[in-house]
C-alpha atoms as a PDB file:
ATOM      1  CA  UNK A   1     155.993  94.032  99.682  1.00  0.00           C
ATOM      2  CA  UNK A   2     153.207  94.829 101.538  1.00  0.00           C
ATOM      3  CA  UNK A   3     149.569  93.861  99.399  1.00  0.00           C
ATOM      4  CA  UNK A   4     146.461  95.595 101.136  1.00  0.00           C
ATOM      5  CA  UNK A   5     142.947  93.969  99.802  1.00  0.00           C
ATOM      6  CA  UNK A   6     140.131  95.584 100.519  1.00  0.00           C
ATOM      7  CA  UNK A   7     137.925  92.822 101.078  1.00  0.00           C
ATOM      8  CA  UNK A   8     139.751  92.136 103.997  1.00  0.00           C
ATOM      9  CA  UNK A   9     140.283  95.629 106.161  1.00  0.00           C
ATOM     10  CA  UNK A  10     137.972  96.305 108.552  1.00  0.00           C
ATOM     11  CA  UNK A  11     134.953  98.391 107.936  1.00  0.00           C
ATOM     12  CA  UNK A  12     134.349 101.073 109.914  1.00  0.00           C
ATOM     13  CA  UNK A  13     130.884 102.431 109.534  1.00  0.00           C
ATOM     14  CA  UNK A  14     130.101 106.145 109.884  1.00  0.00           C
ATOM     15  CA  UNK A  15     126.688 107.156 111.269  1.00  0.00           C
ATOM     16  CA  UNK A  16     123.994 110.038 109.955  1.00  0.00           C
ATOM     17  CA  UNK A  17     124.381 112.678 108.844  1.00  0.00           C
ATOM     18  CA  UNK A  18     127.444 112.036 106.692  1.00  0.00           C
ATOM     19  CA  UNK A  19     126.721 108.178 106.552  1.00  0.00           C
ATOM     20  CA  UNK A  20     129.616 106.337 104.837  1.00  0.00           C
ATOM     21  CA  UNK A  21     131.803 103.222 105.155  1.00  0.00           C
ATOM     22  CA  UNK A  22     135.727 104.004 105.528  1.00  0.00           C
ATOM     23  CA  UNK A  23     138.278 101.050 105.315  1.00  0.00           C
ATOM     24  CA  UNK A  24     141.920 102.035 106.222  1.00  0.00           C
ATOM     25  CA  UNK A  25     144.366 100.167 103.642  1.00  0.00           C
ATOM     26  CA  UNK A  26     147.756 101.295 104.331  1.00  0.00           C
ATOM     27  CA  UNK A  27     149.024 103.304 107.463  1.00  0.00           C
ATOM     28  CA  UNK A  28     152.198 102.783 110.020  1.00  0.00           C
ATOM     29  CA  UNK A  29     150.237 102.244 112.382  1.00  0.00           C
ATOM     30  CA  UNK A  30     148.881  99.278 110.864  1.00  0.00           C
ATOM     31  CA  UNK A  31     151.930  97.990 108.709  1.00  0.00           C
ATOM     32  CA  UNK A  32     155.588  98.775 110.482  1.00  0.00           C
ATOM     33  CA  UNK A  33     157.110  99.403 107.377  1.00  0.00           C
ATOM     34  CA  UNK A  34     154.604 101.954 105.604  1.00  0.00           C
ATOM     35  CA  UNK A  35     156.447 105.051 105.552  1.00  0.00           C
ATOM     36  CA  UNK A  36     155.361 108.932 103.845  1.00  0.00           C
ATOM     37  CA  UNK A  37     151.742 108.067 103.978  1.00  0.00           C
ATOM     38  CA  UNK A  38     148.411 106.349 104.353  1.00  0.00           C
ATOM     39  CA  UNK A  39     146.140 104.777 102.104  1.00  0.00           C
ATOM     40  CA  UNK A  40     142.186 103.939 102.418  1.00  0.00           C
ATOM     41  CA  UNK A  41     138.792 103.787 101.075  1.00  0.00           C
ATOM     42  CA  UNK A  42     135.219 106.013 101.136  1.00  0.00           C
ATOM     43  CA  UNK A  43     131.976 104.106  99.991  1.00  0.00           C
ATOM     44  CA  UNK A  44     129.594 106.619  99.716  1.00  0.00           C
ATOM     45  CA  UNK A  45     125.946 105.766  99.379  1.00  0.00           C
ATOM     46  CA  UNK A  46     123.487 107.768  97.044  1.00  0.00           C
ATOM     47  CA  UNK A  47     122.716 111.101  98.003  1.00  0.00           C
ATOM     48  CA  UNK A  48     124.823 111.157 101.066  1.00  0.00           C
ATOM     49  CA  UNK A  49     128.018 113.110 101.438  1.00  0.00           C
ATOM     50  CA  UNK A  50     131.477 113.694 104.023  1.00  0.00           C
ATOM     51  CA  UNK A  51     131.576 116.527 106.452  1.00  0.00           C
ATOM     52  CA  UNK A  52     132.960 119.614 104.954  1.00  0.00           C
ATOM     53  CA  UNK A  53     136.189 119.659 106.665  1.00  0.00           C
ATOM     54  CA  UNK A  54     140.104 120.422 106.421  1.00  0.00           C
ATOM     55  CA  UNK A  55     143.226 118.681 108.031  1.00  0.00           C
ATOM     56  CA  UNK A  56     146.182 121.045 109.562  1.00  0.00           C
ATOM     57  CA  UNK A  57     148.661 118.848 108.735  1.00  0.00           C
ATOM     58  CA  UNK A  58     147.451 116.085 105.623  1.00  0.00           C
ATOM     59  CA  UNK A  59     147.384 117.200 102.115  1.00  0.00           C
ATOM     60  CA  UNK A  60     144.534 114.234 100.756  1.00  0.00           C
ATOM     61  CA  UNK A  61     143.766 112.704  97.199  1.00  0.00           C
ATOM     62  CA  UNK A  62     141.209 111.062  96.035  1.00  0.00           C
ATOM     63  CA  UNK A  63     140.996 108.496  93.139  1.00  0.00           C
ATOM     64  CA  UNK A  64     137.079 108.381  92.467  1.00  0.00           C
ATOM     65  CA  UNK A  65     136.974 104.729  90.871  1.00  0.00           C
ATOM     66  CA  UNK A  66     133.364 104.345  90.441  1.00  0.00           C
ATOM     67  CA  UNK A  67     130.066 106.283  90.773  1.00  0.00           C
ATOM     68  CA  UNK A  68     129.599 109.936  90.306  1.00  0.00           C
ATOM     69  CA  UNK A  69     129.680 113.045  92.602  1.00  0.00           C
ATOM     70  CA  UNK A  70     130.246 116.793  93.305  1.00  0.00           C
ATOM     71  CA  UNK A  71     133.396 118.139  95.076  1.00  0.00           C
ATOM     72  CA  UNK A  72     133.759 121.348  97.042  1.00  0.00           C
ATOM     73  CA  UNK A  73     136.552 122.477  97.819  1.00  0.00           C
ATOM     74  CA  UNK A  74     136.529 125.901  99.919  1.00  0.00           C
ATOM     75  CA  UNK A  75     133.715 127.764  97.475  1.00  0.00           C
ATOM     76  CA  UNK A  76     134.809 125.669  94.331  1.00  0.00           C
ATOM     77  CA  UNK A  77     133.053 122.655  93.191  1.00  0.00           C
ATOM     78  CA  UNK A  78     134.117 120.371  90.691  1.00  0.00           C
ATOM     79  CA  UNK A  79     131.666 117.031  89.227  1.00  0.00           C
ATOM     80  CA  UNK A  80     133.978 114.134  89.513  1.00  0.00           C
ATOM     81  CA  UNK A  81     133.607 110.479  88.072  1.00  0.00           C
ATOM     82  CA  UNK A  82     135.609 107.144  87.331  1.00  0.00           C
ATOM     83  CA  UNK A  83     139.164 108.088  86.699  1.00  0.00           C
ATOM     84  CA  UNK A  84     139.079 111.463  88.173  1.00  0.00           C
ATOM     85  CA  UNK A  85     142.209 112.167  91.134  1.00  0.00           C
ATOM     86  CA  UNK A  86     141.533 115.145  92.761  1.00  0.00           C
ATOM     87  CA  UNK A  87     144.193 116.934  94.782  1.00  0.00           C
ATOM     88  CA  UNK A  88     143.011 118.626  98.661  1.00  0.00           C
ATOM     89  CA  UNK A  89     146.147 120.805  99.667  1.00  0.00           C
ATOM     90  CA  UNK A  90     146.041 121.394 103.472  1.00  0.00           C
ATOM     91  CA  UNK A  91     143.700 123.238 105.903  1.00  0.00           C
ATOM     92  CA  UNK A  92     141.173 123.974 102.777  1.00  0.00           C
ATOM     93  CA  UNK A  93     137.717 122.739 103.737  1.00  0.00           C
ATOM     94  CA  UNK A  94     136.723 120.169 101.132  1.00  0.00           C
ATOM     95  CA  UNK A  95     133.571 117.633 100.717  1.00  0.00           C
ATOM     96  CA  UNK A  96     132.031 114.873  98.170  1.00  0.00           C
ATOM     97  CA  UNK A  97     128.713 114.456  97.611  1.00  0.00           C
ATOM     98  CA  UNK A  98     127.534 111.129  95.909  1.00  0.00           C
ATOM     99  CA  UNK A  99     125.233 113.167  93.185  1.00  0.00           C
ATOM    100  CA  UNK A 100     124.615 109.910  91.562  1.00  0.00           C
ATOM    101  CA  UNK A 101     122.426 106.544  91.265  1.00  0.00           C
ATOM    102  CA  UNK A 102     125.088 104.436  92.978  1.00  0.00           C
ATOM    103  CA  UNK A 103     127.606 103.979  95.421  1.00  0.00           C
ATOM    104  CA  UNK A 104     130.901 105.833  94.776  1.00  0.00           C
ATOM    105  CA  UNK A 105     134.027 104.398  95.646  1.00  0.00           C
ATOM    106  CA  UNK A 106     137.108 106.045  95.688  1.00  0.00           C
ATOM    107  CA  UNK A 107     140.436 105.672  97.368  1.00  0.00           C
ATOM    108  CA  UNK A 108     142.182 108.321  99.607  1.00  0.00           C
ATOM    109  CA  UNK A 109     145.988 109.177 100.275  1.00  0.00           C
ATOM    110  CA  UNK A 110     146.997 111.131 103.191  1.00  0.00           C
ATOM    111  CA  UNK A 111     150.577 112.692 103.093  1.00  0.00           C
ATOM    112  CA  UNK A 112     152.042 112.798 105.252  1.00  0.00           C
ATOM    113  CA  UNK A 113     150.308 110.179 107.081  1.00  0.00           C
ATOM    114  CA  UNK A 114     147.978 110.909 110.733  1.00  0.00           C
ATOM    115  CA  UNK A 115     144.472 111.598 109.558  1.00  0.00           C
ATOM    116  CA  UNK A 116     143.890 108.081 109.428  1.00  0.00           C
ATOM    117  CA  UNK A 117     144.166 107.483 113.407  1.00  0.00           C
ATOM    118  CA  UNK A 118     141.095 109.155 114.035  1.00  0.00           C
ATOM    119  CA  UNK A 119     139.064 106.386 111.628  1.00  0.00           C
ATOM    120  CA  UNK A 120     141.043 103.998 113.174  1.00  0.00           C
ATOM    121  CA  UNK A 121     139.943 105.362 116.770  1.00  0.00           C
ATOM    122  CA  UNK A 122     136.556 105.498 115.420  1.00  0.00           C
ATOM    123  CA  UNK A 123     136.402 109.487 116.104  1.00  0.00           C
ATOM    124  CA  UNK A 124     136.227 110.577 112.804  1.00  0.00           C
ATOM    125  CA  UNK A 125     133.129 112.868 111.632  1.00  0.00           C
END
């Protein structure tokens, strides 16, 4: 069993204009024996938002678990809240905007696995 707390991941803090704090959870190449994908999470402060941005190779899902927000995927967009999981199939461009008053949280899944390395490097956008 591997248990992942977010408390204690390190924080890796992204700078203007898409301001955000990412925390990598799960990933093989933190944990030997995590296998088919990775796991982290996106704090997103008021009125601030991700790049809009695809991945060749990771299908991504979210699990928004507090706050509220906006979601656009290619020229779709979707208002998302607590308890909403929202699907990002492969090389479609996708964002969140935090729409609302506080911070939204939410939880990401790459599968397979690799898009996490670049947060991990501290490259990511």
């Amino acid at each position: 069993m591997i248990v992942a707390k977010s408390n204690k991941a390190k924080r890796f803090m992204m700078p203007e204009p898409h301001q955000r704090e990412l925390k990598v959870l799960l990933s093989p190449s933190l944990q030997a024996d995590v296998e088919g994908l990775s796991v982290g999470m996106t704090i997103l402060p008021p009125g601030k938002s991700s790049s809009f941005h695809s991945h060749d190779v990771e299908c991504e899902t979210w699990i928004i678990v507090s706050g509220e927000g906006e979601v656009r995927v290619g020229e779709e967009r979707e208002l998302v809240g607590p308890e909403t999981v929202v699907f990002l199939p492969r090389n479609i461009k996708h964002q969140i905007i935090n729409t609302g008053q506080e911070p939204l949280r939410m939880f990401w899944i790459y599968t397979p696995p690799g898009g996490e390395k670049s947060i991990l490097a501290g490259e990511i956008k």
